[in-house]
C-alpha atoms as a PDB file:
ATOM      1  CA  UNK A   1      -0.169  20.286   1.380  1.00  0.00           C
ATOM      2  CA  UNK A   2      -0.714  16.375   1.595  1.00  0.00           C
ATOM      3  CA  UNK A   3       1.178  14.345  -1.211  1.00  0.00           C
ATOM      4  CA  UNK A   4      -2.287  11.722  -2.951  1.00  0.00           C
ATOM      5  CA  UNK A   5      -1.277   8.289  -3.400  1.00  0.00           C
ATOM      6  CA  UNK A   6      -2.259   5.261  -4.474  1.00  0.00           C
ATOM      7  CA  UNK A   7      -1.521   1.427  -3.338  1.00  0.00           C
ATOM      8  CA  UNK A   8      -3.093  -1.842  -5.015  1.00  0.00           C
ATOM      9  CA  UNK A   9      -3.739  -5.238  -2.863  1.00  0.00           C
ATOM     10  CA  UNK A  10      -3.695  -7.806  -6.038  1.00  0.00           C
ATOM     11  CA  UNK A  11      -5.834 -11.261  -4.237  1.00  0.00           C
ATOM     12  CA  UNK A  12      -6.536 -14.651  -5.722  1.00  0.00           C
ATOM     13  CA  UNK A  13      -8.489 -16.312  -3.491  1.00  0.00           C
ATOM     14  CA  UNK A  14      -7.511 -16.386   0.001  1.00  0.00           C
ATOM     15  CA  UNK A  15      -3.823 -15.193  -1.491  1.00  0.00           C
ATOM     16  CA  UNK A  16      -2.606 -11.376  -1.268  1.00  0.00           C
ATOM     17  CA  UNK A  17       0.617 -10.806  -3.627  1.00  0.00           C
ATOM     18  CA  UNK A  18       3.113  -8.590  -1.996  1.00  0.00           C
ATOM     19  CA  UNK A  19       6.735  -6.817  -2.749  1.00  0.00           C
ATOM     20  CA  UNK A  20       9.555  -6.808  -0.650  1.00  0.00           C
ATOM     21  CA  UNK A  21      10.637  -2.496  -0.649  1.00  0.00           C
ATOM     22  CA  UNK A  22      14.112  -1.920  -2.037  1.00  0.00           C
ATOM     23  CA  UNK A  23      16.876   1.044  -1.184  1.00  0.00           C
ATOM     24  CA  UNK A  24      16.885   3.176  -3.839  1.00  0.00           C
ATOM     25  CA  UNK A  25      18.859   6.095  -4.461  1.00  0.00           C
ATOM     26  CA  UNK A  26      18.383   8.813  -1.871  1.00  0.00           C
ATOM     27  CA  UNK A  27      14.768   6.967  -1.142  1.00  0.00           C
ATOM     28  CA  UNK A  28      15.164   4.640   2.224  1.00  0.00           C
ATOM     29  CA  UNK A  29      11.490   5.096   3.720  1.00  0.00           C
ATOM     30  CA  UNK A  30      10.045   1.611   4.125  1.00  0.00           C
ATOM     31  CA  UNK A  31      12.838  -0.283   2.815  1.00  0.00           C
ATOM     32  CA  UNK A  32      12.604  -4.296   4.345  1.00  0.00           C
ATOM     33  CA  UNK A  33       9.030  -4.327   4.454  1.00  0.00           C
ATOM     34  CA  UNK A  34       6.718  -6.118   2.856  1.00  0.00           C
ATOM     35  CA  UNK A  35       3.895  -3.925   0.450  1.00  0.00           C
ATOM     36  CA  UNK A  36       1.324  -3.901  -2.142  1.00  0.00           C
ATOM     37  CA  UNK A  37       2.387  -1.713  -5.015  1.00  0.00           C
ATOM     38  CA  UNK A  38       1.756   2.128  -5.490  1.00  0.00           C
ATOM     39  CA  UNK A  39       3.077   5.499  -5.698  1.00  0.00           C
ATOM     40  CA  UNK A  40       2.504   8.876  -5.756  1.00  0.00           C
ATOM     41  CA  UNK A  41       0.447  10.704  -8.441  1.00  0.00           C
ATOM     42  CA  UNK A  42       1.730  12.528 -11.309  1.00  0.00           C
ATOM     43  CA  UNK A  43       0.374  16.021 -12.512  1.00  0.00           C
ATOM     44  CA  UNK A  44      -2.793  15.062 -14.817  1.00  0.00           C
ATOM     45  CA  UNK A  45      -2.631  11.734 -13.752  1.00  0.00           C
ATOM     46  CA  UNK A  46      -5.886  10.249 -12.740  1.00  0.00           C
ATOM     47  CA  UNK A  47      -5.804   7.453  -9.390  1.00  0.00           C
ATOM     48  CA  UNK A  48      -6.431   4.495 -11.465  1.00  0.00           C
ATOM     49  CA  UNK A  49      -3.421   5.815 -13.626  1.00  0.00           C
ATOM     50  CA  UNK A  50      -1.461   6.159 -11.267  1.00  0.00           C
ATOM     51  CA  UNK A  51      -1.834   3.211  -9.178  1.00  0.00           C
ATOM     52  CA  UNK A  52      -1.727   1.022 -12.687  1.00  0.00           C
ATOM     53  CA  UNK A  53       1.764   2.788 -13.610  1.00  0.00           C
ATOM     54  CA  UNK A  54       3.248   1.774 -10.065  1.00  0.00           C
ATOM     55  CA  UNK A  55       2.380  -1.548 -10.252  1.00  0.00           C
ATOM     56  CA  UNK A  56       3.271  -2.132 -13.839  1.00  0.00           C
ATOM     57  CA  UNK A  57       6.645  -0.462 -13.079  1.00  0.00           C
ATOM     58  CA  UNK A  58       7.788  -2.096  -9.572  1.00  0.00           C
ATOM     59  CA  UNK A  59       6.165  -5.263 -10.647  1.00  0.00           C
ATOM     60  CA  UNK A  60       5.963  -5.559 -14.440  1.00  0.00           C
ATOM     61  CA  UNK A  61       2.215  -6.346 -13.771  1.00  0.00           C
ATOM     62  CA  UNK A  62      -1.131  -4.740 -16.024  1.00  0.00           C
ATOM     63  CA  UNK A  63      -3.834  -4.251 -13.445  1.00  0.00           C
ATOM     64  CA  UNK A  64      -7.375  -5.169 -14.685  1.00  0.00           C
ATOM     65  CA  UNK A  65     -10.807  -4.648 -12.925  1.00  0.00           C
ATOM     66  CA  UNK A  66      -9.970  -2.084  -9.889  1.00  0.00           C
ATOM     67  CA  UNK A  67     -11.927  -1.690  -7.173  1.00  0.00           C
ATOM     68  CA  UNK A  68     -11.320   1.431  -5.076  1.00  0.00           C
ATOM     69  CA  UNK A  69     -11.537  -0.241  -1.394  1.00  0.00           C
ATOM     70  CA  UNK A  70      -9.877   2.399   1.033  1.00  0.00           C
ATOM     71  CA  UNK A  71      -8.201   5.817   1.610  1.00  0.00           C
ATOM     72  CA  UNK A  72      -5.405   6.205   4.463  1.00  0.00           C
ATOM     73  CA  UNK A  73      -4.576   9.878   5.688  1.00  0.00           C
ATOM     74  CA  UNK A  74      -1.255   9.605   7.588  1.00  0.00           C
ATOM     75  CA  UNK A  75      -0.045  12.125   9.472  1.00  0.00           C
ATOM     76  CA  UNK A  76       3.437  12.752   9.525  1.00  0.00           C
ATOM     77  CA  UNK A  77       5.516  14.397  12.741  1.00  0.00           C
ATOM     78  CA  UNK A  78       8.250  16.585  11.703  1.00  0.00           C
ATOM     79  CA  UNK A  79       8.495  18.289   8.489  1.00  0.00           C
ATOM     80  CA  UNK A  80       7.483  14.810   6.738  1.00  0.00           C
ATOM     81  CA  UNK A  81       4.448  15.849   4.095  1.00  0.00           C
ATOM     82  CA  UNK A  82       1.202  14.056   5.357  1.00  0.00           C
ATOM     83  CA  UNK A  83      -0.178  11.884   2.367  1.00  0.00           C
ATOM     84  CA  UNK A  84      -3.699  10.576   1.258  1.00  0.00           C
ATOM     85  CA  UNK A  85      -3.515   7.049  -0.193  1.00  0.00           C
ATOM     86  CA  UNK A  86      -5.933   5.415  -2.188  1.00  0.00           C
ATOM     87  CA  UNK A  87      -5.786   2.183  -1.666  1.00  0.00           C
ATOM     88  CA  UNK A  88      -7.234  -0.570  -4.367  1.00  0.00           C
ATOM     89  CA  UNK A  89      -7.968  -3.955  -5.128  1.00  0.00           C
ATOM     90  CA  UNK A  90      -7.799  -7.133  -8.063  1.00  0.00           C
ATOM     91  CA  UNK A  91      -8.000 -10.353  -8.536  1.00  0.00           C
ATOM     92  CA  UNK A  92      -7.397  -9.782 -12.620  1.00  0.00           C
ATOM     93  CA  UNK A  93      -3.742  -8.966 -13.898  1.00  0.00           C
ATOM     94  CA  UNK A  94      -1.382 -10.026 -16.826  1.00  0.00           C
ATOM     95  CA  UNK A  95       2.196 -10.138 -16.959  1.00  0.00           C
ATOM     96  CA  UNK A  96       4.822 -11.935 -15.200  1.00  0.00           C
ATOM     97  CA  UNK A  97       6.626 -10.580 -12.291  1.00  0.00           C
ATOM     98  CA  UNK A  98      10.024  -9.112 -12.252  1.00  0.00           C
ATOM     99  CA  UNK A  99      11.937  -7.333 -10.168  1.00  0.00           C
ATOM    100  CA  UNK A 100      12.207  -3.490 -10.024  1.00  0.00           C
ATOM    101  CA  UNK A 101      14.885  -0.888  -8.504  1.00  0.00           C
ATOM    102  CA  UNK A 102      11.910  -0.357  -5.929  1.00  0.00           C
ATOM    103  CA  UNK A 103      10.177  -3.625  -5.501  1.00  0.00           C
ATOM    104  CA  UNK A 104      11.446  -7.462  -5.665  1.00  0.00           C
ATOM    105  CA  UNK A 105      10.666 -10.712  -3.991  1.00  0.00           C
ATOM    106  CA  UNK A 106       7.223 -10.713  -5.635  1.00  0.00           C
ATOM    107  CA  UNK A 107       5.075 -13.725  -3.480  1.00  0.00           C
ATOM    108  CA  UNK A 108       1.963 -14.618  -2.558  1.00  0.00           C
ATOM    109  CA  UNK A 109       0.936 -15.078   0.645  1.00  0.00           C
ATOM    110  CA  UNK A 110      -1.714 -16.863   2.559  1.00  0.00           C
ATOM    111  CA  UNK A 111      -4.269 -14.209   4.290  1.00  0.00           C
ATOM    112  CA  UNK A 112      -3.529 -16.489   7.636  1.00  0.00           C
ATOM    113  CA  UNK A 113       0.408 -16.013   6.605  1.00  0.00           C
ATOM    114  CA  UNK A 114       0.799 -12.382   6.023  1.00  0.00           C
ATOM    115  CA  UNK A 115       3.943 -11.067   7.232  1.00  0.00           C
ATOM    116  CA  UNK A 116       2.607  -8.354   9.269  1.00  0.00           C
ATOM    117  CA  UNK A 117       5.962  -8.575  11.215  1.00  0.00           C
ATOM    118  CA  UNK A 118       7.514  -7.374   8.732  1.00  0.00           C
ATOM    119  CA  UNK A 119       5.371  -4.603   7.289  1.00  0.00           C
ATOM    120  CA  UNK A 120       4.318  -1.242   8.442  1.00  0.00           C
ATOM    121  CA  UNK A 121       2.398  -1.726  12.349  1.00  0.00           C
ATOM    122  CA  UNK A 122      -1.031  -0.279  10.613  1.00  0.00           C
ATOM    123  CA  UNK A 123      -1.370  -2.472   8.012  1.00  0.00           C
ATOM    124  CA  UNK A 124      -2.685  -5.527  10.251  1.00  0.00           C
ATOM    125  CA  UNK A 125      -5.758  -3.142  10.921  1.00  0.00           C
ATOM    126  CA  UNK A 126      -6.515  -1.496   7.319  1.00  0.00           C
ATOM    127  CA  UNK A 127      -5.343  -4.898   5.838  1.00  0.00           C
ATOM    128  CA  UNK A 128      -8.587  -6.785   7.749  1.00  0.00           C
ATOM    129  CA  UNK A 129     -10.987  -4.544   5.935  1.00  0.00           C
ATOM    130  CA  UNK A 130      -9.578  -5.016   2.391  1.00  0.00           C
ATOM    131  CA  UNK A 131      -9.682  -8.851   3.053  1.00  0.00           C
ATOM    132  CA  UNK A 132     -13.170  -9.057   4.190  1.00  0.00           C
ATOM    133  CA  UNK A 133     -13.755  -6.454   0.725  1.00  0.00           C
ATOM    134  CA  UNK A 134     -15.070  -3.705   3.497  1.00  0.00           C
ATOM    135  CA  UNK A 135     -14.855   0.074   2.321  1.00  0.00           C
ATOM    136  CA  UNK A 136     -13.038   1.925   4.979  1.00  0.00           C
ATOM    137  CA  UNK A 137     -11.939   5.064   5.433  1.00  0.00           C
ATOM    138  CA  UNK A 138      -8.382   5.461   8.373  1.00  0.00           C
ATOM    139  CA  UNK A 139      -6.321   8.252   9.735  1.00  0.00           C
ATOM    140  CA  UNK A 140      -2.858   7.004  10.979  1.00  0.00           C
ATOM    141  CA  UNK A 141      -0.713   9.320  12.599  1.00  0.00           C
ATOM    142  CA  UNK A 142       3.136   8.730  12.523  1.00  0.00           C
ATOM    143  CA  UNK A 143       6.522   9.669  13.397  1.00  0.00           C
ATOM    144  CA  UNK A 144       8.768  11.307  11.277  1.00  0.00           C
ATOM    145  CA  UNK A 145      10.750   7.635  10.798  1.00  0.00           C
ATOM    146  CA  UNK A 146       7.364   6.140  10.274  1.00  0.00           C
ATOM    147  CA  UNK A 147       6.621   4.538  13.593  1.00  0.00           C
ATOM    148  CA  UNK A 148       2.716   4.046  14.117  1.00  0.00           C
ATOM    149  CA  UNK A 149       1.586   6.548  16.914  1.00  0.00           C
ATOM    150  CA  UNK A 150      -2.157   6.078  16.151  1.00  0.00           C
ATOM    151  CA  UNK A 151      -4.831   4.659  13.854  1.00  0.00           C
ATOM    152  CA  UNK A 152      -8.564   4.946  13.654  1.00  0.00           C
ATOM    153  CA  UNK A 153     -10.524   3.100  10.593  1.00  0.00           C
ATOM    154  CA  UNK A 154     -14.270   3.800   9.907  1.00  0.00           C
ATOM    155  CA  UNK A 155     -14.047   5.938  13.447  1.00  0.00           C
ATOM    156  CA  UNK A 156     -13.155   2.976  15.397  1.00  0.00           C
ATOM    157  CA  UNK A 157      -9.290   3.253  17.247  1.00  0.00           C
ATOM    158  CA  UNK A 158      -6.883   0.823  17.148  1.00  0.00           C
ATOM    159  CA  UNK A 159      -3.996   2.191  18.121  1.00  0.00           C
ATOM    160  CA  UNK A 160      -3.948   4.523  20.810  1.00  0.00           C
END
């Protein structure tokens, strides 16, 4: 069974806004690294529910005017669940930031000063597409600690 999820890119300009992943409790995967916001999906819930709730709750921000840009499939090694994400994009929100058991350090950055160093190895690749507001379509194959093995976007490799 793959767990569906859902991620949001929120852009002004040549801007991205990202979170800084928190430990929570029992829940280490990804803490450090630098994200857009999104979660799984609930039973009933529809994507643009979904990916709405996460934001508003690890960011304390009301998406407006989604655009569906991408979906990642990453497949997990080990007995990790593989998971579909949906990944979105804005330019229109309300609310000001705050920080969340999940997400803090809410900043913008610079599309020339995105801290791909500190983010997940993939993202530089997927991350391109959404900036240059391509539709694209990946499979990214990882290990069970969520170390980039592979990734192929619109049937072109990147990571071998």
């Amino acid at each position: 069974m793959v767990r569906v999820e859902t991620l949001v890119i929120v852009h002004r300009g040549d801007k991205v806004l990202l979170g800084l992943k928190r430990k929570r409790e029992g829940k280490s995967f990804g803490v450090g690294k630098w994200n857009g916001y999104g979660g799984g999906l609930e039973d009933g819930e529809s994507l643009e529910t979904c990916v709405c709730r996460e934001a508003f709750d690890e960011a304390g921000i009301e998406l407006k005017n989604l655009k569906k840009i991408g979906e990642t499939k990453y497949v997990f090694e080990g007995d990790e669940q593989d998971h579909l994400v949906h990944i979105y994009t804005t330019d229109n929100f309300e609310g000001y930031f705050r920080d969340s058991d999940e997400m803090g350090n809410h900043s913008w950055f610079h599309k020339d000063e995105i801290p791909y160093d500190k983010m997940w190895k993939n993202d530089i690749y997927w991350m391109d597409y959404l900036l240059r507001g391509e539709n694209f379509k990946a499979e990214i194959s990882m290990t069970a600690d969520g170390e980039t093995l592979s990734c192929v976007i619109n049937n072109e490799e990147y990571i071998k």
